[in-house]
Protein backbone atom coordinates (compact mmCIF):
# COMPACT_ATOMS: atom_id res chain seq x y z
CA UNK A 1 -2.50 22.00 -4.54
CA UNK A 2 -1.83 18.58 -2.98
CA UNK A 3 0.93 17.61 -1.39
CA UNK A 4 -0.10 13.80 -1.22
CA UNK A 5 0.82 11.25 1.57
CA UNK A 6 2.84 12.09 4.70
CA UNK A 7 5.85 10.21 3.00
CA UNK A 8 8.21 11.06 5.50
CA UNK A 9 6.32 10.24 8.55
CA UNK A 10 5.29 6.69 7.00
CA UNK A 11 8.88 6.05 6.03
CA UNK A 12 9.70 7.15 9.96
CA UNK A 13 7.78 4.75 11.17
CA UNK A 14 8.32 1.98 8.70
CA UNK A 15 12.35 2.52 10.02
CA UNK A 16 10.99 2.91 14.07
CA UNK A 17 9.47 -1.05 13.53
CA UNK A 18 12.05 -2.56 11.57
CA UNK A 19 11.70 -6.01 12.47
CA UNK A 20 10.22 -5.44 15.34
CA UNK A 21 7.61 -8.62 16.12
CA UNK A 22 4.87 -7.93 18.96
CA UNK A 23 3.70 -9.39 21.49
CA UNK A 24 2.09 -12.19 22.46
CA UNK A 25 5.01 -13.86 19.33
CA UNK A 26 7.69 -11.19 19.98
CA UNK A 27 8.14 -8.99 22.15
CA UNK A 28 9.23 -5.49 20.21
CA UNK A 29 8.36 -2.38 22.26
CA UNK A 30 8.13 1.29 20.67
CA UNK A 31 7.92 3.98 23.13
CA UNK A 32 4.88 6.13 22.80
CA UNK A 33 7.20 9.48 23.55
CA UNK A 34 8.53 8.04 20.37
CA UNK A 35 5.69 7.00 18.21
CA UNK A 36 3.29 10.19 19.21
CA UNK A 37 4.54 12.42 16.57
CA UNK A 38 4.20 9.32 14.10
CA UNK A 39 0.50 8.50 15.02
CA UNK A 40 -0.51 12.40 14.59
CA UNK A 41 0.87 12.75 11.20
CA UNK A 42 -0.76 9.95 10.24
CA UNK A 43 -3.76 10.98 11.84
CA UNK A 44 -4.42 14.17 10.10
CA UNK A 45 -3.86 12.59 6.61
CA UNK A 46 -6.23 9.44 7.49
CA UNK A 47 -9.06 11.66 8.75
CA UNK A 48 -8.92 14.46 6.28
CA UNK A 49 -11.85 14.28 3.70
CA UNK A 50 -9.29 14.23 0.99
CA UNK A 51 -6.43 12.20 2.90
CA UNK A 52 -4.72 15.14 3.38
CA UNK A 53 -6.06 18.43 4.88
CA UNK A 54 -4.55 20.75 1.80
CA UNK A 55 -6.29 18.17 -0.61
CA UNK A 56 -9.70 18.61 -2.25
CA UNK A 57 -11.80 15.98 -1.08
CA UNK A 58 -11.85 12.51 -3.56
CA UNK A 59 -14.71 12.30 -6.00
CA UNK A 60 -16.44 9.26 -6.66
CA UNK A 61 -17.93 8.59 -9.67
CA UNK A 62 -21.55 6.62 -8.43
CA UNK A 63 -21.98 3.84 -11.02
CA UNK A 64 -23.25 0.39 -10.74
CA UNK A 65 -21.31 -3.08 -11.15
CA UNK A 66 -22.94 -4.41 -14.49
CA UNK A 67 -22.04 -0.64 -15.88
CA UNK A 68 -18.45 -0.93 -14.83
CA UNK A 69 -17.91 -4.91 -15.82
CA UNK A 70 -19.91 -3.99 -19.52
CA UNK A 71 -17.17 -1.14 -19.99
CA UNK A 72 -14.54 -3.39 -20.03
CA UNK A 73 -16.21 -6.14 -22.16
């Protein structure tokens, strides 16, 4: 089973930035104390073969462009 993308962590941080604006045009600050947590979450679902470590890994289906443009003709 899949549990899909760290929802809660990407809704944490989406609320930790707000409208935060960096620097050099704004100057919003997030402490890293605060943000650590955040970045590993994230971390472990963007480096797992299948985006998340409990997920099989994506399969790809190899095909070329004319194939895929005459499918939809």
């Amino acid at each position: 089973a899949c549990d899909g993308p760290p929802t809660e962590c990407i809704d944490e941080a989406d609320a930790l930035i707000g409208p935060l604006v960096v620097p050099p045009v704004g100057t919003g600050h997030l402490d890293t104390a605060v943000t650590s947590p955040l970045v590993e979450c994230l971390t472990v679902f963007n480096e797992s073969p299948g985006g998340n470590e409990l997920c099989d890994p994506v399969s790809v289906d190899k095909t070329t462009w004319g194939r895929v443009k005459g499918t939809y003709r």
